[in-house]
N, C-alpha and C. Protein backbone atom coordinates (compact mmCIF):
# COMPACT_ATOMS: atom_id res chain seq x y z
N UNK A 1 0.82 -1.20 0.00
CA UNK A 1 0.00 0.00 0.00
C UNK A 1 0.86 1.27 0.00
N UNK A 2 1.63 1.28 0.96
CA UNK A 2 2.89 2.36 0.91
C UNK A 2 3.82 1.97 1.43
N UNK A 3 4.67 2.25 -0.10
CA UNK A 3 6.49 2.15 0.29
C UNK A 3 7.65 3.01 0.34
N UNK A 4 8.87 2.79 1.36
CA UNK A 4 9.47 3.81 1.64
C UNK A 4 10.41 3.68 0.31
N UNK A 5 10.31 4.70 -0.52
CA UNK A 5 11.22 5.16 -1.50
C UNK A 5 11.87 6.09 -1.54
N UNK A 6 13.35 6.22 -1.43
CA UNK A 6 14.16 7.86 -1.54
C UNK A 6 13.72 8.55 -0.45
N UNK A 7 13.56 8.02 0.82
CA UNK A 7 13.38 8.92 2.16
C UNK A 7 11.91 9.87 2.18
N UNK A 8 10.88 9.09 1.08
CA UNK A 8 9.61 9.40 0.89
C UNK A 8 8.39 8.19 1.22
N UNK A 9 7.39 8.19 1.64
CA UNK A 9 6.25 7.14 2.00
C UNK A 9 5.62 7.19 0.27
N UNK A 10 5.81 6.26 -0.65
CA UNK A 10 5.06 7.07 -1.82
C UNK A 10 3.55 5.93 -1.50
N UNK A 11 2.60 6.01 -1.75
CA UNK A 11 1.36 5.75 -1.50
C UNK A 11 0.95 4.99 -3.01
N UNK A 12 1.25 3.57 -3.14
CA UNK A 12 0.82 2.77 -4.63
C UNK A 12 -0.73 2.10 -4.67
N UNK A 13 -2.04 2.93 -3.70
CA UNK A 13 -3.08 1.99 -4.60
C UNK A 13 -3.66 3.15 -4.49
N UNK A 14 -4.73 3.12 -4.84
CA UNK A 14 -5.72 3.90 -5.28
C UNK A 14 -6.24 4.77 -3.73
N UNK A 15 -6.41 5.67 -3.78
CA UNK A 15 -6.86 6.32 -2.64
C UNK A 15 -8.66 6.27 -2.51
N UNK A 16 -9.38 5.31 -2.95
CA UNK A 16 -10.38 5.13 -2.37
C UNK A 16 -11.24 4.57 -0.82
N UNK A 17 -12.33 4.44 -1.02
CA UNK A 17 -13.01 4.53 0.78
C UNK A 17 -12.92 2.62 0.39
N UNK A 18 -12.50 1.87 0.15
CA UNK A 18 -12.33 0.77 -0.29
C UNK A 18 -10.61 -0.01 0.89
N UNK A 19 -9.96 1.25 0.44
CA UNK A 19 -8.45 0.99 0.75
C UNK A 19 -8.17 2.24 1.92
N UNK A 20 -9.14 2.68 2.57
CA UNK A 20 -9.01 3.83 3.27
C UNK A 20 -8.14 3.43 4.73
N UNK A 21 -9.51 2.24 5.42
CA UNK A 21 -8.68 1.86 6.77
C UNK A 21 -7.20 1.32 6.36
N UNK A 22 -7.18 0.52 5.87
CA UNK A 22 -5.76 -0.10 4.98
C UNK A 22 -4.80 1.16 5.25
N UNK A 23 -4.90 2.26 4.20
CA UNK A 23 -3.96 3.20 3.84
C UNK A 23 -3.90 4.03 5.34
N UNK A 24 -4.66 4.28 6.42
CA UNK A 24 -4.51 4.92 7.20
C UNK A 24 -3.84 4.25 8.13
N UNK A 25 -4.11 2.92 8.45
CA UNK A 25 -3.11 2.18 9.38
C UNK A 25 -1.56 2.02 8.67
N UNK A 26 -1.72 1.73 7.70
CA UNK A 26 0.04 1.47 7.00
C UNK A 26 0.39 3.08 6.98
N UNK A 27 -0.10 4.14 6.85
CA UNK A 27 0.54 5.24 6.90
C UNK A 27 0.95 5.70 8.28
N UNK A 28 -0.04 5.33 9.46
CA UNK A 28 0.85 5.66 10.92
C UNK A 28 1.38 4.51 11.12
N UNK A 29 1.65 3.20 10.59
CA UNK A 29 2.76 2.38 10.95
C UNK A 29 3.89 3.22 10.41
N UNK A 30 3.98 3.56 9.18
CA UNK A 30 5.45 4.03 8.90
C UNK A 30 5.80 5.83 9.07
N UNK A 31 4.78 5.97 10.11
CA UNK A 31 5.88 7.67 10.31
C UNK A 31 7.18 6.83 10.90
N UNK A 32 7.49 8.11 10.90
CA UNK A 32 9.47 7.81 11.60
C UNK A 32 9.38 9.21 12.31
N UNK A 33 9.98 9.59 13.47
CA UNK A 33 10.23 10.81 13.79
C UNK A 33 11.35 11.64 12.69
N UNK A 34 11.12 13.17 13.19
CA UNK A 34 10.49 13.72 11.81
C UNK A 34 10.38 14.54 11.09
N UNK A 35 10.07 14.40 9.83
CA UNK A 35 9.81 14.85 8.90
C UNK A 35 9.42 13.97 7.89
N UNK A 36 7.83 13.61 7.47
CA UNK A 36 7.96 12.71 6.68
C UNK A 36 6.66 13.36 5.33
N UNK A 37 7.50 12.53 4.28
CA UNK A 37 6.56 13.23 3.01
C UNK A 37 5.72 12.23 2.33
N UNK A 38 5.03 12.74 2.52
CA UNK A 38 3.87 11.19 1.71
C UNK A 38 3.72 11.74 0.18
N UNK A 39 4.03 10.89 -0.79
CA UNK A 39 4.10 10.97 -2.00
C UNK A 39 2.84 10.51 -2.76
N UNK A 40 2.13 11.11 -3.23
CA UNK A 40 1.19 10.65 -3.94
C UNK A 40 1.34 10.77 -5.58
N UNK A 41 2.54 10.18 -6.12
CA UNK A 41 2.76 10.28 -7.70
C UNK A 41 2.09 9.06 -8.16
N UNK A 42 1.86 8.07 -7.38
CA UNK A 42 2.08 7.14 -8.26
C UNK A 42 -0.43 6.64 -8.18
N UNK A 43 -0.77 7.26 -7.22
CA UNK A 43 -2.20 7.50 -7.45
C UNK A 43 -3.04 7.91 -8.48
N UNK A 44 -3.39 6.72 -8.88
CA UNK A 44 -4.52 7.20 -10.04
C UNK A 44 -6.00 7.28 -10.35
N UNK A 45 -6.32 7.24 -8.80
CA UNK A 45 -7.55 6.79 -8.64
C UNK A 45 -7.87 7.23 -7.25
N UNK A 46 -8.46 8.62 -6.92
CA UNK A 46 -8.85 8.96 -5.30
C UNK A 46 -10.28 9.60 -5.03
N UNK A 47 -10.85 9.34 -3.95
CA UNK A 47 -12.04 9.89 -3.44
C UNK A 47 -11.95 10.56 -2.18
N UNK A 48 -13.00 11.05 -1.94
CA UNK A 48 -13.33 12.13 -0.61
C UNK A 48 -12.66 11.16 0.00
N UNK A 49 -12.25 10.18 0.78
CA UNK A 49 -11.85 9.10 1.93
C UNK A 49 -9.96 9.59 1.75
N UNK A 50 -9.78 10.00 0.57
CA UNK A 50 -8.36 10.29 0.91
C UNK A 50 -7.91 11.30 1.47
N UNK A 51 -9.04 12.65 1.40
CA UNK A 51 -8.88 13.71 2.49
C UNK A 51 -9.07 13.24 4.19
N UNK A 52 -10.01 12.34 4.28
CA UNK A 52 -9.88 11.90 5.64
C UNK A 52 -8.93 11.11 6.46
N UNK A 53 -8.14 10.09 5.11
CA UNK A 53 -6.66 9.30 5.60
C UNK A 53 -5.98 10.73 5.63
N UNK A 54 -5.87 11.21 4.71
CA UNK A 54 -4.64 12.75 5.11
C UNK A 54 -4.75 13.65 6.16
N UNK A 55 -6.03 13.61 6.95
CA UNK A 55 -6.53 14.27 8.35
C UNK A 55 -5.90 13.18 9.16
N UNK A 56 -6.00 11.95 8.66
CA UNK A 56 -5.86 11.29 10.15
C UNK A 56 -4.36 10.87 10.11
N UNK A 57 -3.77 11.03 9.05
CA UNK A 57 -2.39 11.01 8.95
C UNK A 57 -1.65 12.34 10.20
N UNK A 58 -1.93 13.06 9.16
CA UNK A 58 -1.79 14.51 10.70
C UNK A 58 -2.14 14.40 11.96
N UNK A 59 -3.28 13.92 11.90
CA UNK A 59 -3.33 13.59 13.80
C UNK A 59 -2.36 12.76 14.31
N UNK A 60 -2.05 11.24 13.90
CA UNK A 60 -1.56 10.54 14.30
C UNK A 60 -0.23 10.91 14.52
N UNK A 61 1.01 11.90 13.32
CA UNK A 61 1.78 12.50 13.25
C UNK A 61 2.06 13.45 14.65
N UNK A 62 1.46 13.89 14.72
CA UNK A 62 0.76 15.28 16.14
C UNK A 62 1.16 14.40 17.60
N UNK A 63 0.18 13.43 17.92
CA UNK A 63 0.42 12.51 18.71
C UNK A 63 2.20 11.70 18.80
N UNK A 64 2.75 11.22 17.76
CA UNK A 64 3.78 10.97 17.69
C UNK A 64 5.14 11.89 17.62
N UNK A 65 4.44 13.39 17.54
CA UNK A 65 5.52 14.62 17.83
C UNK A 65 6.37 14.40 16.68
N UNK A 66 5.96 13.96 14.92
CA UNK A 66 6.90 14.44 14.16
C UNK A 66 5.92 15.27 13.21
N UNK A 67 6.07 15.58 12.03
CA UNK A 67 5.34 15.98 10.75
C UNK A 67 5.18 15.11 9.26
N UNK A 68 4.29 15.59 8.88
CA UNK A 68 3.80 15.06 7.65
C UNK A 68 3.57 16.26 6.75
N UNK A 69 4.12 15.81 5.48
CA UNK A 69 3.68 16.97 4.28
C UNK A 69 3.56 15.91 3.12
N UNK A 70 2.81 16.96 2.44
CA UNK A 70 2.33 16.22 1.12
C UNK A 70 3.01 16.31 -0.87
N UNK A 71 3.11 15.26 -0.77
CA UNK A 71 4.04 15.75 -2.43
C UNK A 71 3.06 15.18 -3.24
N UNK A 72 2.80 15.76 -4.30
CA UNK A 72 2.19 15.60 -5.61
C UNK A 72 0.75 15.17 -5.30
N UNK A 73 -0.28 16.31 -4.37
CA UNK A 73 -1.43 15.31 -4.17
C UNK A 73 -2.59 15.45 -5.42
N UNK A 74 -3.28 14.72 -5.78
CA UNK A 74 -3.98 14.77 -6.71
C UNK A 74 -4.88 15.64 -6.97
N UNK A 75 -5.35 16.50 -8.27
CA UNK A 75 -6.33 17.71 -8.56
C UNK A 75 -7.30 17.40 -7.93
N UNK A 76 -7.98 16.33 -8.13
CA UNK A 76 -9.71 15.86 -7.65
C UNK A 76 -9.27 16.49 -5.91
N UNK A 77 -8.61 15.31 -5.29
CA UNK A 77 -8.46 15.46 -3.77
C UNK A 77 -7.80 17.03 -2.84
N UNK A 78 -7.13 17.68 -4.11
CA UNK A 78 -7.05 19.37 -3.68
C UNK A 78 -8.49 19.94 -3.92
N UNK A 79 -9.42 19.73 -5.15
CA UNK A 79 -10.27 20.80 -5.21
C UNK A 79 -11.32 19.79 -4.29
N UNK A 80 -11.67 18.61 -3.43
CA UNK A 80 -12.08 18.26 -2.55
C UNK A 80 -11.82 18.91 -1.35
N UNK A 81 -10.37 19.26 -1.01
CA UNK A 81 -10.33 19.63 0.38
C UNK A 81 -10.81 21.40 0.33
N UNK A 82 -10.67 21.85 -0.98
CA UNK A 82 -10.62 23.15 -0.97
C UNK A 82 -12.45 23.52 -1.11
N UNK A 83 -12.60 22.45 -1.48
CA UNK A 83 -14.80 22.43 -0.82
C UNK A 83 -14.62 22.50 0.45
N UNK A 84 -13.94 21.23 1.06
CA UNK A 84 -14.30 21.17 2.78
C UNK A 84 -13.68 21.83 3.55
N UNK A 85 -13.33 23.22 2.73
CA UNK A 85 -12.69 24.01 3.51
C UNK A 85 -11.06 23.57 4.84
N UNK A 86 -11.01 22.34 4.08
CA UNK A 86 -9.68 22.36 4.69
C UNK A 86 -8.05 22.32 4.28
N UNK A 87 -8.37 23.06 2.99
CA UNK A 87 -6.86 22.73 1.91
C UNK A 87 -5.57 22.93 3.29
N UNK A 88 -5.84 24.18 3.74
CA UNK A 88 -4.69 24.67 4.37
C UNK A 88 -3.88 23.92 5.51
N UNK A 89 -4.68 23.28 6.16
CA UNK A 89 -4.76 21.61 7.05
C UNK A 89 -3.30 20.68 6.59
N UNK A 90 -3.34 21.26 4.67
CA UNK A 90 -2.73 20.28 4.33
C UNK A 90 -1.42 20.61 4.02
N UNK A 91 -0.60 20.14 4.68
CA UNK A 91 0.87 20.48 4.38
C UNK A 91 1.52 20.33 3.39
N UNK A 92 2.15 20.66 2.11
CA UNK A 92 2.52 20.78 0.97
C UNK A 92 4.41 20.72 1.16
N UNK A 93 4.51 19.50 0.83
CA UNK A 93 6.44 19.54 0.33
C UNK A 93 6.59 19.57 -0.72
């Protein structure tokens, strides 16, 4: 679901509400204290459920006292968060 590549988490299935619990537990298994960038290049396929793994990515991050930012997140799932009024939430590397 996500692998550590080049000192990045890149995220390989589809960001749907299908693979959501999945992607949210394998994403707080692999923070590391921190600074960590979740890569979304290789996503070709996301729904509203991937703004909520990326909320709960940040919490869990918060709790564990490192950070999370986001590389390459997908058009659909920016102009999603930028409806639910929470683009800014979202940390950008």
């Amino acid at each position: 679901m996500i692998e550590r590549e080049a000192g990045r988490l890149v995220v390989k299935v589809p960001m749907v509400m299908a693979n959501a619990r999945g992607l949210l537990d394998a994403g707080r298994s692999a923070l590391q204290p921190g600074e960590n960038v979740v890569d979304f290049s290789a996503v070709n396929e996301a729904d509203s459920s991937a703004v909520a793994v990326m909320l709960g990515w940040l919490r869990a991050a918060a709790l564990l006292r490192c950070t999370v930012k986001f590389a390459q997140i997908p058009a659909g799932v920016r102009s999603l968060a930028e409806l639910y009024g929470v683009v800014d939430l979202l940390p950008q590397a």
